[in-house]
Protein backbone atom coordinates (compact mmCIF):
# COMPACT_ATOMS: atom_id res chain seq x y z
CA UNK A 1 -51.00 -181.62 -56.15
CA UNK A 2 -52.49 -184.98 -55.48
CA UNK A 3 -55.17 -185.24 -52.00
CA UNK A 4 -56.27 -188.52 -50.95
CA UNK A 5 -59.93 -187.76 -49.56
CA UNK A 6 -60.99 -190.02 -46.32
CA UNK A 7 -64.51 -189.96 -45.57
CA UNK A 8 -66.00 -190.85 -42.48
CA UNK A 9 -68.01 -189.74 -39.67
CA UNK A 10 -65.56 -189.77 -37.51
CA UNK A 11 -67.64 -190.29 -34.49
CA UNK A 12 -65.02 -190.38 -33.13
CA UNK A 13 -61.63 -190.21 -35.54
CA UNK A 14 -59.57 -192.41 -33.45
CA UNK A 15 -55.54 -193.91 -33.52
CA UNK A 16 -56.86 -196.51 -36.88
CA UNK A 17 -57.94 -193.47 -39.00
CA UNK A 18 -54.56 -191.49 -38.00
CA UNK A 19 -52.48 -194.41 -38.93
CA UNK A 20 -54.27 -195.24 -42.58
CA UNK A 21 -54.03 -191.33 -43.34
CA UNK A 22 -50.00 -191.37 -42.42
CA UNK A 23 -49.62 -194.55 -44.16
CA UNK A 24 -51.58 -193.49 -47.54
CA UNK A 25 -49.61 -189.86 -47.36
CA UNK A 26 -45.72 -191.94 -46.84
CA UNK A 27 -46.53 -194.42 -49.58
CA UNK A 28 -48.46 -192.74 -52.55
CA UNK A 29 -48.18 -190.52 -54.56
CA UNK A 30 -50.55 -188.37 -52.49
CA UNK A 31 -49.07 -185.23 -50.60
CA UNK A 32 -52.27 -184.38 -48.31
CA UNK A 33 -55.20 -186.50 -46.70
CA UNK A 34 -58.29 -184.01 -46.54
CA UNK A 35 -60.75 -185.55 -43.75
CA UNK A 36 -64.23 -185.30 -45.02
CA UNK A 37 -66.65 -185.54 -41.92
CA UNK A 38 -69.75 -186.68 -43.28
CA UNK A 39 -73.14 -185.22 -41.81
CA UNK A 40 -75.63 -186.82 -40.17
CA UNK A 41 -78.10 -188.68 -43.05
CA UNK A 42 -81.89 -187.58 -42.35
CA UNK A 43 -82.91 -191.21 -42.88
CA UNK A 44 -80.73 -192.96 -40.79
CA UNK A 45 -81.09 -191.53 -37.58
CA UNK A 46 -78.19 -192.20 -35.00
CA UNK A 47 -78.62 -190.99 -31.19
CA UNK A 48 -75.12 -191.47 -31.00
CA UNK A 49 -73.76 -189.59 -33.71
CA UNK A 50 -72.36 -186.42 -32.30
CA UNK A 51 -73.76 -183.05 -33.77
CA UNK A 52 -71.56 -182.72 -37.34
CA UNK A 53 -69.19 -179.69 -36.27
CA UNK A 54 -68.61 -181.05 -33.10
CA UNK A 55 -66.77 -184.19 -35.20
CA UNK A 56 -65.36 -181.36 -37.03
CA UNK A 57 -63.88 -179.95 -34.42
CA UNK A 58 -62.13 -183.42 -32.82
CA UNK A 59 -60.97 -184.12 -36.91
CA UNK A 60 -59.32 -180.63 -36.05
CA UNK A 61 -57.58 -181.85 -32.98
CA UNK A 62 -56.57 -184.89 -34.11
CA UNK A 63 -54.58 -183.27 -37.13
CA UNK A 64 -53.30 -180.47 -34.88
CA UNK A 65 -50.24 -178.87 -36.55
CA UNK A 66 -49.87 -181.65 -39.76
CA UNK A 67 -49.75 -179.30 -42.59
CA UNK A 68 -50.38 -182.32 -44.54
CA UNK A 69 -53.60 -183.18 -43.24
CA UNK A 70 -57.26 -181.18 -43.72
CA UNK A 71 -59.94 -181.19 -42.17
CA UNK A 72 -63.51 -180.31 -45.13
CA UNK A 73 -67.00 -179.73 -44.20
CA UNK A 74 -68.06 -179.66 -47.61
CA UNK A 75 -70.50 -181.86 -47.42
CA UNK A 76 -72.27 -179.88 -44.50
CA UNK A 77 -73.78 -177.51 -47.29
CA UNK A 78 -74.64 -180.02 -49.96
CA UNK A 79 -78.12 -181.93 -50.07
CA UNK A 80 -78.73 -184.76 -48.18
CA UNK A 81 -78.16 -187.73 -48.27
CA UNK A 82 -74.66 -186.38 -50.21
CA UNK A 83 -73.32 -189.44 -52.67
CA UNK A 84 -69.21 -189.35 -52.90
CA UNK A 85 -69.42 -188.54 -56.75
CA UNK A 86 -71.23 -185.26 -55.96
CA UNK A 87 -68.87 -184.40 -53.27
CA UNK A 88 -65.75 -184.96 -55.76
CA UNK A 89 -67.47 -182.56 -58.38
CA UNK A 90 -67.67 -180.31 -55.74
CA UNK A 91 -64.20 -180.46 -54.67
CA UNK A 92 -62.92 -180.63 -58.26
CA UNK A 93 -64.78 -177.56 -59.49
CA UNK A 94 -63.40 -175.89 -55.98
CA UNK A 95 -60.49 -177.05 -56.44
CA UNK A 96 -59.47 -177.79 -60.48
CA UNK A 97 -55.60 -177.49 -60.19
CA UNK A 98 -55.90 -180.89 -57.61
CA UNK A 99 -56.18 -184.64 -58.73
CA UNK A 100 -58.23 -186.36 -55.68
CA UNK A 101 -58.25 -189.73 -55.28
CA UNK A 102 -60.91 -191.39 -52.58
CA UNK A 103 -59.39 -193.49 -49.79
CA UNK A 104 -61.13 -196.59 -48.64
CA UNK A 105 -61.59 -199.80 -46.80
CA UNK A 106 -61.37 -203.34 -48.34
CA UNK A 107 -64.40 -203.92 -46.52
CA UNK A 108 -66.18 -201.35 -49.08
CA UNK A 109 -64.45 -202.66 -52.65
CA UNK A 110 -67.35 -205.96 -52.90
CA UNK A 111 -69.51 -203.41 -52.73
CA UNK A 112 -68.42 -200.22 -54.89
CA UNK A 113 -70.34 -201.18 -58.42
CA UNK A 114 -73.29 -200.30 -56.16
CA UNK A 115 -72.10 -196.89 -55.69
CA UNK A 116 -73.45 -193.86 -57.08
CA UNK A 117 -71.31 -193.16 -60.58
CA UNK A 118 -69.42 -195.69 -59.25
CA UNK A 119 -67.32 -195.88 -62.98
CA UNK A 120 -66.68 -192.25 -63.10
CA UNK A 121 -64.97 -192.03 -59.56
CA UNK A 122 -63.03 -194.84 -60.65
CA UNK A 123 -61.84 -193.44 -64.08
CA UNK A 124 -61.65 -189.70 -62.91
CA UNK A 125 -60.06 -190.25 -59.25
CA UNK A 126 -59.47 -193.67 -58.21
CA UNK A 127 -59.32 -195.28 -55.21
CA UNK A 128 -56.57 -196.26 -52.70
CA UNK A 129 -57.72 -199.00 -50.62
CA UNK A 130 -56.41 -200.18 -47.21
CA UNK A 131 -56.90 -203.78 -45.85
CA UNK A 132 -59.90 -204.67 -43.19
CA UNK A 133 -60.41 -207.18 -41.11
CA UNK A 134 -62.63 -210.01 -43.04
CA UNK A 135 -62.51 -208.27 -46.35
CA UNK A 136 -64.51 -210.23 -49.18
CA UNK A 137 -62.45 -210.51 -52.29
CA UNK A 138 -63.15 -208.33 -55.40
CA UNK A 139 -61.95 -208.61 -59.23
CA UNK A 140 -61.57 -204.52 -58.67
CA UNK A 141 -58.56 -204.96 -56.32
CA UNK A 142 -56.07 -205.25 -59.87
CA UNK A 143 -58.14 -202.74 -61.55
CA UNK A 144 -55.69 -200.18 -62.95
CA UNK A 145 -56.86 -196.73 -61.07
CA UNK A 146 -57.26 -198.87 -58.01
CA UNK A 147 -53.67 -198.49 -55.68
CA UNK A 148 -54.21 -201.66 -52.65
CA UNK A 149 -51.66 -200.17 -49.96
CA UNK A 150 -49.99 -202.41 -47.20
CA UNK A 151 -50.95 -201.21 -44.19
CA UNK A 152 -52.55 -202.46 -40.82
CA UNK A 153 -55.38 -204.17 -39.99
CA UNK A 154 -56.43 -201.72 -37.80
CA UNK A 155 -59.62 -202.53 -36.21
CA UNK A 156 -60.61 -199.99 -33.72
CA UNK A 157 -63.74 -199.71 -33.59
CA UNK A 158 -66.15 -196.08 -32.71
CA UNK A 159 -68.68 -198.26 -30.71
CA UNK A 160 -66.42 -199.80 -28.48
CA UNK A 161 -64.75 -196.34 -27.94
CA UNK A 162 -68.02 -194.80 -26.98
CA UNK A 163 -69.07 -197.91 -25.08
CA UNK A 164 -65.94 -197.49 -22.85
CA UNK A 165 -66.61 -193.52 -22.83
CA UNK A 166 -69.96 -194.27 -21.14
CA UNK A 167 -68.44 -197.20 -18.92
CA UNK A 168 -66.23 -194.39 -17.97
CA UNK A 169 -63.35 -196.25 -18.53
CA UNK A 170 -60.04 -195.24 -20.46
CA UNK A 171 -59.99 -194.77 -23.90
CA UNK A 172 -56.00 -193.60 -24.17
CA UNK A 173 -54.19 -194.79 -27.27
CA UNK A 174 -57.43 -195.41 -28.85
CA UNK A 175 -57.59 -191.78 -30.06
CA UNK A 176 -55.18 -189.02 -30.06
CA UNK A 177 -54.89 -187.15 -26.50
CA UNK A 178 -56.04 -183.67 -27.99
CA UNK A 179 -59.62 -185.71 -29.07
CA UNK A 180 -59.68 -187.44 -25.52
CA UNK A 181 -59.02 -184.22 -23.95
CA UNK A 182 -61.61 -182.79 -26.13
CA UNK A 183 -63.94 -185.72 -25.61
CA UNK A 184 -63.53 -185.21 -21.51
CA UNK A 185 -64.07 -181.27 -21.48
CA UNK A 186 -67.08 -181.14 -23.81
CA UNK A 187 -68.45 -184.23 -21.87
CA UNK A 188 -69.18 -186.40 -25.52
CA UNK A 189 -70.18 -189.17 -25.82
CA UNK A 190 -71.94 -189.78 -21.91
């Protein structure tokens, strides 16, 4: 079985992350997008960045009933900062019968040679990679464990959903209604 791993902190998973997860499940080879909500790094602090199982729990609502979607807090045990190549040998000794491949933005190809290990996720997973908005080009994008997908430009943004969250203004369609009815009775985000 093949699981596409997006990252994030998710702060909040909005409508853009459901869409790229749908997208990379209908036109891989992957059969399941596992969420992986990244803590909260010790040295970059972030008053906005909602406790880590509270992100959890709107990843949760957000997936609802999709038995092809997951939500992982495996890096909530693992040492902090946690770099992506530690978090696939953790998921790969977990998990050995599964070929994970790491999901991720355009926006973050330029700059994956400057990743941890950045070879060995490439030669032992590989990457999917959606478009972004103002993308720089990189020689990686016809690398051969490197799958570009067409999707979306989707450019929703966290900020601006907080911003309008504390404007108390309506943030419908920018996340899924179980997270905005989460968001609204746990009172994030004000």
């Amino acid at each position: 079985m093949e699981i596409g791993l997006f990252f994030g902190s998710f702060n909040p998973i909005h409508t853009g992350h459901m869409i790229i997860a749908n997208l990379v499940k209908e036109t891989t080879s992957v059969d399941e997008v596992w969420f992986i909500v990244s803590p909260q790094n010790p040295f970059k602090k972030n008053k906005n960045l909602l406790h880590e199982f509270d992100r959890l729990d709107m990843v949760n609502a957000a997936i609802g009933d999709d038995y092809q979607f997951r939500s992982s807090d495996v890096e909530f045990n693992m040492p902090r900062p946690s770099y992506t190549i530690d978090t696939l040998t953790v998921l790969q000794e977990k998990y050995p019968d599964k070929k994970f491949r790491l999901i991720i933005g355009e926006d973050n190809l330029s700059s994956f040679p400057k990743w941890k290990n950045h070879e060995m996720i490439l030669e032992h997973y590989g990457l999917i990679v959606y478009p972004r908005p103002n993308s720089e080009p990189s020689d990686l994008s016809s690398h051969e464990n490197v799958r570009m997908i067409d999707a979306p430009e989707v450019d929703i943004s966290a900020t601006l959903i907080r911003k309008l969250i504390k404007e108390e203004k309506s943030i419908k369609y920018l996340v899924p209604d179980q997270v905005e009815a989460l968001i609204k009775s746990k009172g994030f985000f004000h």
